[in-house]
N, C-alpha and C. Protein backbone atom coordinates (compact mmCIF):
# COMPACT_ATOMS: atom_id res chain seq x y z
N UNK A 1 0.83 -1.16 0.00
CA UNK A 1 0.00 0.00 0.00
C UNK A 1 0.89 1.25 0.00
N UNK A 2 0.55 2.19 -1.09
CA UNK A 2 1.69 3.57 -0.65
C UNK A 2 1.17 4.33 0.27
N UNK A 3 2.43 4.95 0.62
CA UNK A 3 1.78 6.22 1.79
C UNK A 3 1.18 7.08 1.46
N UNK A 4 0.68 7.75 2.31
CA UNK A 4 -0.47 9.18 1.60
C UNK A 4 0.25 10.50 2.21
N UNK A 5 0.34 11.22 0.93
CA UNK A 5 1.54 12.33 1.14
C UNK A 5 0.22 13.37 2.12
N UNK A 6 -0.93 13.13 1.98
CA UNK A 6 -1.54 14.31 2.56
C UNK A 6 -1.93 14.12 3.94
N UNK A 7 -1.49 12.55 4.38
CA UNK A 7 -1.38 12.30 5.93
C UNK A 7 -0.01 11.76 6.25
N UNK A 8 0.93 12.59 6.10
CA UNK A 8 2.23 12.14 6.43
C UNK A 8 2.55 11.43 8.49
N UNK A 9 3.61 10.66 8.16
CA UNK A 9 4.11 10.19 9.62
C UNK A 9 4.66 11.27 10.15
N UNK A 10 4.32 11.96 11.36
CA UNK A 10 5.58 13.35 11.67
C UNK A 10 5.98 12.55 13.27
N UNK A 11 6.93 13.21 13.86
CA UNK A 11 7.62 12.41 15.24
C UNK A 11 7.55 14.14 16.18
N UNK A 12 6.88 14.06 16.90
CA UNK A 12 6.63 15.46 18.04
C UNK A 12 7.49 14.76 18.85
N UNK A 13 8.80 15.99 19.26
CA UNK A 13 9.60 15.76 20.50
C UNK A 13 8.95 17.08 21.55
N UNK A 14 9.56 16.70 22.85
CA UNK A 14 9.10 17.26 23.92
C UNK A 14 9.77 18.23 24.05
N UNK A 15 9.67 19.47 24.53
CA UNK A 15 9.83 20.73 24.90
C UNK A 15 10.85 20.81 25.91
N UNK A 16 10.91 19.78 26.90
CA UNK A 16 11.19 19.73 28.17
C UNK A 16 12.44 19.45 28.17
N UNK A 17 13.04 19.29 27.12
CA UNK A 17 14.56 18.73 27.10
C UNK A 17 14.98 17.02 27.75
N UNK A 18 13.75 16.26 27.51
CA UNK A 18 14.25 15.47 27.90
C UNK A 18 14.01 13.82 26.98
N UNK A 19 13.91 14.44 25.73
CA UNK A 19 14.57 13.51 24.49
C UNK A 19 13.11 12.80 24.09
N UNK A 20 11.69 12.82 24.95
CA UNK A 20 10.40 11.88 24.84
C UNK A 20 9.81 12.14 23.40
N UNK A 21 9.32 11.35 22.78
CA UNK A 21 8.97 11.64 21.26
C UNK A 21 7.44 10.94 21.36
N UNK A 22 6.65 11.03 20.57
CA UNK A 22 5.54 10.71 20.57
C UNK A 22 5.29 11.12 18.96
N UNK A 23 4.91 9.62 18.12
CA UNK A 23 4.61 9.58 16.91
C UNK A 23 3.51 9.74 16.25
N UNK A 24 3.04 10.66 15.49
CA UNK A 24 1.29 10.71 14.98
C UNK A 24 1.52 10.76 13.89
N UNK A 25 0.18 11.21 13.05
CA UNK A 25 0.02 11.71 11.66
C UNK A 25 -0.67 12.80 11.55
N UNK A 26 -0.67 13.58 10.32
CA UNK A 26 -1.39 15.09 10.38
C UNK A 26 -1.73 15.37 8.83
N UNK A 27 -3.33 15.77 9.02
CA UNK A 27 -3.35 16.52 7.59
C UNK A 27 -2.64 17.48 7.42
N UNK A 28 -1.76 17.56 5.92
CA UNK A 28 -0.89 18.62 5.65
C UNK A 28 -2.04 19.88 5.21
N UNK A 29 -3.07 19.65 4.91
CA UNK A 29 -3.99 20.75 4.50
C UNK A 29 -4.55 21.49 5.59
N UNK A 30 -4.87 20.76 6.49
CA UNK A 30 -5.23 21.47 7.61
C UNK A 30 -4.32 22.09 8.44
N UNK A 31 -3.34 21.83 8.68
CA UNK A 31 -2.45 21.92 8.96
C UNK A 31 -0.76 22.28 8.46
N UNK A 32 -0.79 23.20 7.77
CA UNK A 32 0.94 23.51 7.27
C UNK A 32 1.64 23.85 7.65
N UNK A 33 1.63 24.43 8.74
CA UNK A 33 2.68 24.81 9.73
C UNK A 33 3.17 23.05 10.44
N UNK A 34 4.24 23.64 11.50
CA UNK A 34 4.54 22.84 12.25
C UNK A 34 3.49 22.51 13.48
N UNK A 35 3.46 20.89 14.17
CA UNK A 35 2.29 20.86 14.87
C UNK A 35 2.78 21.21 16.48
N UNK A 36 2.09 21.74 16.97
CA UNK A 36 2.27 21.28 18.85
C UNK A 36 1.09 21.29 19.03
N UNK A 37 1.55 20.38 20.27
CA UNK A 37 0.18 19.72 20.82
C UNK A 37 1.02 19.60 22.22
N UNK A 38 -0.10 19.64 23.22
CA UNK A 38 0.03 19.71 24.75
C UNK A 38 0.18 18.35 25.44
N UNK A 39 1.19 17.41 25.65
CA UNK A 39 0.94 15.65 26.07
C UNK A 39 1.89 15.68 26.94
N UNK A 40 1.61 14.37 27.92
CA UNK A 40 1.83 13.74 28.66
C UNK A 40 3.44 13.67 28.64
N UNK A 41 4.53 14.21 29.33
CA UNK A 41 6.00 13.81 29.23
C UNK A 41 5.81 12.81 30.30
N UNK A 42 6.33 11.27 30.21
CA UNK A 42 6.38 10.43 31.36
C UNK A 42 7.94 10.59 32.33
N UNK A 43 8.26 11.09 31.24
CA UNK A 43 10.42 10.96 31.78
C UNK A 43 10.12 12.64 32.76
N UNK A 44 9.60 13.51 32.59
CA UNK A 44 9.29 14.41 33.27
C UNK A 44 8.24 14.60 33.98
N UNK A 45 7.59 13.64 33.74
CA UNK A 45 6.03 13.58 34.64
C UNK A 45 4.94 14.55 34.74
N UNK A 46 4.80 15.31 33.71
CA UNK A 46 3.98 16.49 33.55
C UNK A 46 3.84 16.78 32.08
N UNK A 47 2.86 17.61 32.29
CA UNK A 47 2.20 17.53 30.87
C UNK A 47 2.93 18.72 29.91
N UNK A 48 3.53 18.63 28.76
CA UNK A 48 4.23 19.91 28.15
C UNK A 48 4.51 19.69 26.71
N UNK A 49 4.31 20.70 26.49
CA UNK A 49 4.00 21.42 24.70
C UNK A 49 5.15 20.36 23.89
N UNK A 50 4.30 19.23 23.03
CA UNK A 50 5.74 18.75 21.88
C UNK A 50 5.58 19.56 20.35
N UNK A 51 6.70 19.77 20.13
CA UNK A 51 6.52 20.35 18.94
C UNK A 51 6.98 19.19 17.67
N UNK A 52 6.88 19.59 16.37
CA UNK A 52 6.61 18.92 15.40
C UNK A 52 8.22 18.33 15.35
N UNK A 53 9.27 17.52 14.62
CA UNK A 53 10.55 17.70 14.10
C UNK A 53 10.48 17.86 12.56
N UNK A 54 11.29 18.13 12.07
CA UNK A 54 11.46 18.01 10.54
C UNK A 54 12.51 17.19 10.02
């Protein structure tokens, strides 16, 4: 099956400096910027902003 360029795989690392990654997918249409989203750091134990990588 090919991949679908308009729901790409992206990898959100954590804010917190402490290396946690958390893998999703994202409409590129809805979305063209880079993503953050507010989740769960377990290695820091509190909840904080991951941003997208490229």
């Amino acid at each position: 099956m090919a991949r679908n360029e308009l729901r790409p795989v992206v990898k959100l690392r954590s804010t917190a400096g402490t290396g946690h990654t958390y893998v999703t997918r994202k409409n590129r249409r809805n979305d063209p910027d880079r993503l953050t989203l507010r989740k769960y750091d377990p290695v820091a134990r509190e909840h904080v902003l991951y941003r997208e990588e490229r």
